[in-house]
N, C-alpha and C. Protein backbone atom coordinates (compact mmCIF):
# COMPACT_ATOMS: atom_id res chain seq x y z
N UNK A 1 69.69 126.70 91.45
CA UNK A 1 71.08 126.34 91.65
C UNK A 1 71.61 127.07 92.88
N UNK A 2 72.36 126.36 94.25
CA UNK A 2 72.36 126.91 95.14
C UNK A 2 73.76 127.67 94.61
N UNK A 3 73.99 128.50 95.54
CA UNK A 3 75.70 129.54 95.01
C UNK A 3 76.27 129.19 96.38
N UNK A 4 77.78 129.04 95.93
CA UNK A 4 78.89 127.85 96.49
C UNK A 4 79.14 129.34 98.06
N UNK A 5 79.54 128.11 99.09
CA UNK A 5 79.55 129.03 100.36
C UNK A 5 81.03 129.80 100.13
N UNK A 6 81.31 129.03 99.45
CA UNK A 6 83.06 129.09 99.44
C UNK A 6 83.77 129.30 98.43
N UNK A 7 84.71 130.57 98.29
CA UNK A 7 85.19 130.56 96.60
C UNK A 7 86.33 129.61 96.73
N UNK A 8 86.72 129.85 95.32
CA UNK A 8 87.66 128.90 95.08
C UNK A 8 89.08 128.82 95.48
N UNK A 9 89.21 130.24 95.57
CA UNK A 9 90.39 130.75 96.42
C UNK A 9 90.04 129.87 98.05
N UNK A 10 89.25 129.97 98.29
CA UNK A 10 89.10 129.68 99.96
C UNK A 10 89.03 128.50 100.07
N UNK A 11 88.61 127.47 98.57
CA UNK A 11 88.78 126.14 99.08
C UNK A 11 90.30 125.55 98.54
N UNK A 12 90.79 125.96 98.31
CA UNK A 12 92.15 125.74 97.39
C UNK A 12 93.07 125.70 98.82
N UNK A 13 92.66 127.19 99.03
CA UNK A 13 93.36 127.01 100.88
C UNK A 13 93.17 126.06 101.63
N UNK A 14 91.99 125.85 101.97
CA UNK A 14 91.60 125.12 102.90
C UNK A 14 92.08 123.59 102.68
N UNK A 15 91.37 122.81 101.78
CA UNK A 15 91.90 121.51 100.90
C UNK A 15 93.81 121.61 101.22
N UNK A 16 94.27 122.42 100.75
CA UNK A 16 95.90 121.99 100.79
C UNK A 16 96.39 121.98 102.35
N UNK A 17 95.35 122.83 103.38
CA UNK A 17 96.41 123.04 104.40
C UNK A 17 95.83 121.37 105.38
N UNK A 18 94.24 120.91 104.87
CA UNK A 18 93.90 119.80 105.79
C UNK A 18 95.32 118.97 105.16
N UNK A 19 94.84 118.83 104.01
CA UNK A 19 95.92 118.03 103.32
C UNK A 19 97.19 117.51 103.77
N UNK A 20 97.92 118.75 103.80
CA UNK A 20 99.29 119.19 104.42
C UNK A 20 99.75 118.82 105.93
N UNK A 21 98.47 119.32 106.96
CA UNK A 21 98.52 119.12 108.30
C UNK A 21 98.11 117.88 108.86
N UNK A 22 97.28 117.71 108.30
CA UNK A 22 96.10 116.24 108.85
C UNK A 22 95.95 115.20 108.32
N UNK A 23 95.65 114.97 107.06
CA UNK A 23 95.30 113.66 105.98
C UNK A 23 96.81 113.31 105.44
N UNK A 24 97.54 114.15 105.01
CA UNK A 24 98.47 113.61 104.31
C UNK A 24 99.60 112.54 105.03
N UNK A 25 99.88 112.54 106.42
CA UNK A 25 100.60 111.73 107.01
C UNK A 25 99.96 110.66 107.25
N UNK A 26 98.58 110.69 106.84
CA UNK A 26 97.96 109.06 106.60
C UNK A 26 97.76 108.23 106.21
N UNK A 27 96.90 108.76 104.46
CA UNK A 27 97.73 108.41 103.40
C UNK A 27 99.01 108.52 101.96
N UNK A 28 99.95 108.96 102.60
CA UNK A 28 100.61 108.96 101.38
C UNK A 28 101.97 108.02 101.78
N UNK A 29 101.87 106.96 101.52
CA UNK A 29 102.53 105.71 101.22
C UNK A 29 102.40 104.91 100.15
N UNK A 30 103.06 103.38 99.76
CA UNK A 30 103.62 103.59 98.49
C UNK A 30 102.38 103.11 97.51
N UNK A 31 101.57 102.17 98.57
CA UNK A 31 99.71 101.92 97.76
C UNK A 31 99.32 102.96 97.30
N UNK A 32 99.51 104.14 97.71
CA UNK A 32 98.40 105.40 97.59
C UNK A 32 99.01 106.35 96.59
N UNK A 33 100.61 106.51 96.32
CA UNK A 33 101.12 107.32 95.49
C UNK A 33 100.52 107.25 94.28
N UNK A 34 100.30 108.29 93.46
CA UNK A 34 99.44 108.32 92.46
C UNK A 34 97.95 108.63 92.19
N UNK A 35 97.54 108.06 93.60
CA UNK A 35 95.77 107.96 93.40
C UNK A 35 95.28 109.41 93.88
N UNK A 36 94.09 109.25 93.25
CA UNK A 36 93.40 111.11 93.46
C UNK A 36 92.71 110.70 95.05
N UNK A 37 92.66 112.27 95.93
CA UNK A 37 92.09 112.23 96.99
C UNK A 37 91.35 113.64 96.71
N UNK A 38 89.88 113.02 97.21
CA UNK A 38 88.76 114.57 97.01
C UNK A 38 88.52 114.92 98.71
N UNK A 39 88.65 115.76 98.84
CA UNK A 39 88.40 116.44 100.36
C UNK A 39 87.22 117.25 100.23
N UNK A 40 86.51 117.01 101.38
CA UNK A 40 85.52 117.75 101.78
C UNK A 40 85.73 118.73 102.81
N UNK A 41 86.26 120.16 102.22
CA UNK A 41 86.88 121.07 102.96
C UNK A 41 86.33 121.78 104.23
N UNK A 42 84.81 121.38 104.29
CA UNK A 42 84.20 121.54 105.38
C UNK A 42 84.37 120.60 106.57
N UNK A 43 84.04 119.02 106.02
CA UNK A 43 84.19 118.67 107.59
C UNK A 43 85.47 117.69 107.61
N UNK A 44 86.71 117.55 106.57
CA UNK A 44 87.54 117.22 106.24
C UNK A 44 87.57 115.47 106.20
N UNK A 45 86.52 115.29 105.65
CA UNK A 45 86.11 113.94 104.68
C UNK A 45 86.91 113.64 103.18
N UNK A 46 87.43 112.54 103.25
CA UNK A 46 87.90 112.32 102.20
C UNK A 46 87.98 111.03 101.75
N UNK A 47 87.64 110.92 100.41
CA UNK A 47 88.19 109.34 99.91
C UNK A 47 89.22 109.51 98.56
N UNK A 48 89.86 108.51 98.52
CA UNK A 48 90.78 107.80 97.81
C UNK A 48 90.41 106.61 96.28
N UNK A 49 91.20 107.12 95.65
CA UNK A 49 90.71 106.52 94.11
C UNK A 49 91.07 106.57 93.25
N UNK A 50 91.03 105.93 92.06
CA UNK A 50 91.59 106.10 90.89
C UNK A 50 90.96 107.09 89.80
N UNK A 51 89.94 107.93 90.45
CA UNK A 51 89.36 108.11 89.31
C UNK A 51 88.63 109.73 90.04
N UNK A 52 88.80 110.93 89.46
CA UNK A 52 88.23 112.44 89.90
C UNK A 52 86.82 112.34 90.65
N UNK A 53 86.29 112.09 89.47
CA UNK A 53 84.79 111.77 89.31
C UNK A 53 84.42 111.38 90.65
N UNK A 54 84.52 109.87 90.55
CA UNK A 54 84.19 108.83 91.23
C UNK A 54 83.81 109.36 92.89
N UNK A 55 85.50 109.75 93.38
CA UNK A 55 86.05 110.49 94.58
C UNK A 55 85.14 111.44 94.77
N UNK A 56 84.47 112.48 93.95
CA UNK A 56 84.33 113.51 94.41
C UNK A 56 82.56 113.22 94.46
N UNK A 57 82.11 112.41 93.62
CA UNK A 57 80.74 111.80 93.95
C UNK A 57 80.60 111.31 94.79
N UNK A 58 81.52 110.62 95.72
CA UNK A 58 81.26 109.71 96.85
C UNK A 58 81.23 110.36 98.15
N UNK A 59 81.83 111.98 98.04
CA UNK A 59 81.79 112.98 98.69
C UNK A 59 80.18 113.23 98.83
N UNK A 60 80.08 113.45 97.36
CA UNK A 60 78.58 114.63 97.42
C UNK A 60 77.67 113.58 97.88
N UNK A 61 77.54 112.03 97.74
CA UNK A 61 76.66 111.57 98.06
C UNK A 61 76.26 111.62 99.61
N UNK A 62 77.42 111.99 100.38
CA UNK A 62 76.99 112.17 101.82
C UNK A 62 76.63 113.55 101.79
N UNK A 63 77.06 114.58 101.56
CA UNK A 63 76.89 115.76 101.78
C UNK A 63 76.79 116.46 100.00
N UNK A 64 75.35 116.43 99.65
CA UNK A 64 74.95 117.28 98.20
C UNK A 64 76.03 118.51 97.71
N UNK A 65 76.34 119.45 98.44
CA UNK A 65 76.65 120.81 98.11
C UNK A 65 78.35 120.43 98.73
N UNK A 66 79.17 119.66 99.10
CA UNK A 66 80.43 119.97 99.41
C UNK A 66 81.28 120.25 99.04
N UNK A 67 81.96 121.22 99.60
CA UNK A 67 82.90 122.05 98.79
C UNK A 67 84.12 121.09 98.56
N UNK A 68 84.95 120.84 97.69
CA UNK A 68 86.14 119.49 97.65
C UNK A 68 86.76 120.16 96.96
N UNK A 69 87.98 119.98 97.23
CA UNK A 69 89.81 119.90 96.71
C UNK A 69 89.82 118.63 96.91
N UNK A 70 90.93 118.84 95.35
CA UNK A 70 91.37 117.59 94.84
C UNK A 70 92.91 117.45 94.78
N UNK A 71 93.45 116.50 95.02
CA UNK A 71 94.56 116.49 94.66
C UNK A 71 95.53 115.12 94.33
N UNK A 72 97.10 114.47 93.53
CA UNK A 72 96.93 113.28 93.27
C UNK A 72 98.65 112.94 94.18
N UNK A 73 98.18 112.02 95.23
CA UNK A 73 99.31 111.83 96.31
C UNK A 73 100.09 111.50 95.54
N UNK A 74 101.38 112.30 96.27
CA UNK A 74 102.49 112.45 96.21
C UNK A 74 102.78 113.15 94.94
N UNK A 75 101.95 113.68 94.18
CA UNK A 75 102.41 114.95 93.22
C UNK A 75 101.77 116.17 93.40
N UNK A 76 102.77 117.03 92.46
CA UNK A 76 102.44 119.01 92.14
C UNK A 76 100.95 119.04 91.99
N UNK A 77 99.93 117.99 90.93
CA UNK A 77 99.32 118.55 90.67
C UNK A 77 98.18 117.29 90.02
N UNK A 78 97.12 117.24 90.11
CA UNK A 78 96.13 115.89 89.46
C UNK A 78 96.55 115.97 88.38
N UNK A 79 96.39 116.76 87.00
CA UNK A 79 96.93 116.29 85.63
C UNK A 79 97.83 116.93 85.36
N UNK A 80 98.70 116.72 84.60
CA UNK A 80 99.45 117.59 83.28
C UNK A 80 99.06 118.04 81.82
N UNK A 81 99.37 118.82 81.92
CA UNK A 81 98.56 119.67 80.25
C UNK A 81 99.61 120.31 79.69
N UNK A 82 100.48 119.43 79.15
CA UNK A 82 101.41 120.72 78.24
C UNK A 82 103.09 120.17 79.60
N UNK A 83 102.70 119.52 80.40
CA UNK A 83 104.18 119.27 80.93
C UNK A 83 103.82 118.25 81.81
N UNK A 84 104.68 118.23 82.98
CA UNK A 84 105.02 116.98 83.83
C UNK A 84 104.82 116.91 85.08
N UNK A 85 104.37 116.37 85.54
CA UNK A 85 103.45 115.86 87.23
C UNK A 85 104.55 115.66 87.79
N UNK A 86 105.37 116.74 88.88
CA UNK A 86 106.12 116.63 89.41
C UNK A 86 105.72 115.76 90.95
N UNK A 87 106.79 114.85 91.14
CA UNK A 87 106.86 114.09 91.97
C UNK A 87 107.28 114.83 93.76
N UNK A 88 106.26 115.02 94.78
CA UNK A 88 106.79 115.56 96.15
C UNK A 88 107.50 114.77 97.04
N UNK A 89 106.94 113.37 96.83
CA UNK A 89 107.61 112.30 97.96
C UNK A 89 108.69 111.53 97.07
């Protein structure tokens, strides 16, 4: 089992600031609100989807080991557990 280049702290960073700076003024419009986006915090690859899994497999299939943040456009947070998916846009 290889051991991750990147902790989780460092991809949490990384993932929110591509996010924030780069990807997010691309897609987050009104098709995309809602859907999960997995980032590949290394070479800032990402796809779009309805589904965690799916997104973040379609990652690894190009690149095995990539480190990915997740997150679900235009909200706080991919799920809720105990409260409510606050709305950003």
């Amino acid at each position: 089992m290889p051991y991750p280049k990147l902790s989780g702290e460092e991809i949490t960073k990384r993932g929110k600031k591509l996010y924030e700076n780069n990807i997010r003024p691309l897609v987050e419009n009104t098709e995309n609100i809602g859907k999960i986006i997995s980032i590949n915090v290394e070479t800032g690859e990402y796809e779009i989807g309805d589904d965690l899994i799916i997104t973040s497999r379609q990652l690894q299939a190009k690149q095995a080991d990539a480190p990915i943040w997740a997150g679900r456009i235009g909200f706080n947070a991919v799920y809720a557990v105990g409260g409510t998916l606050i709305r950003t846009t």
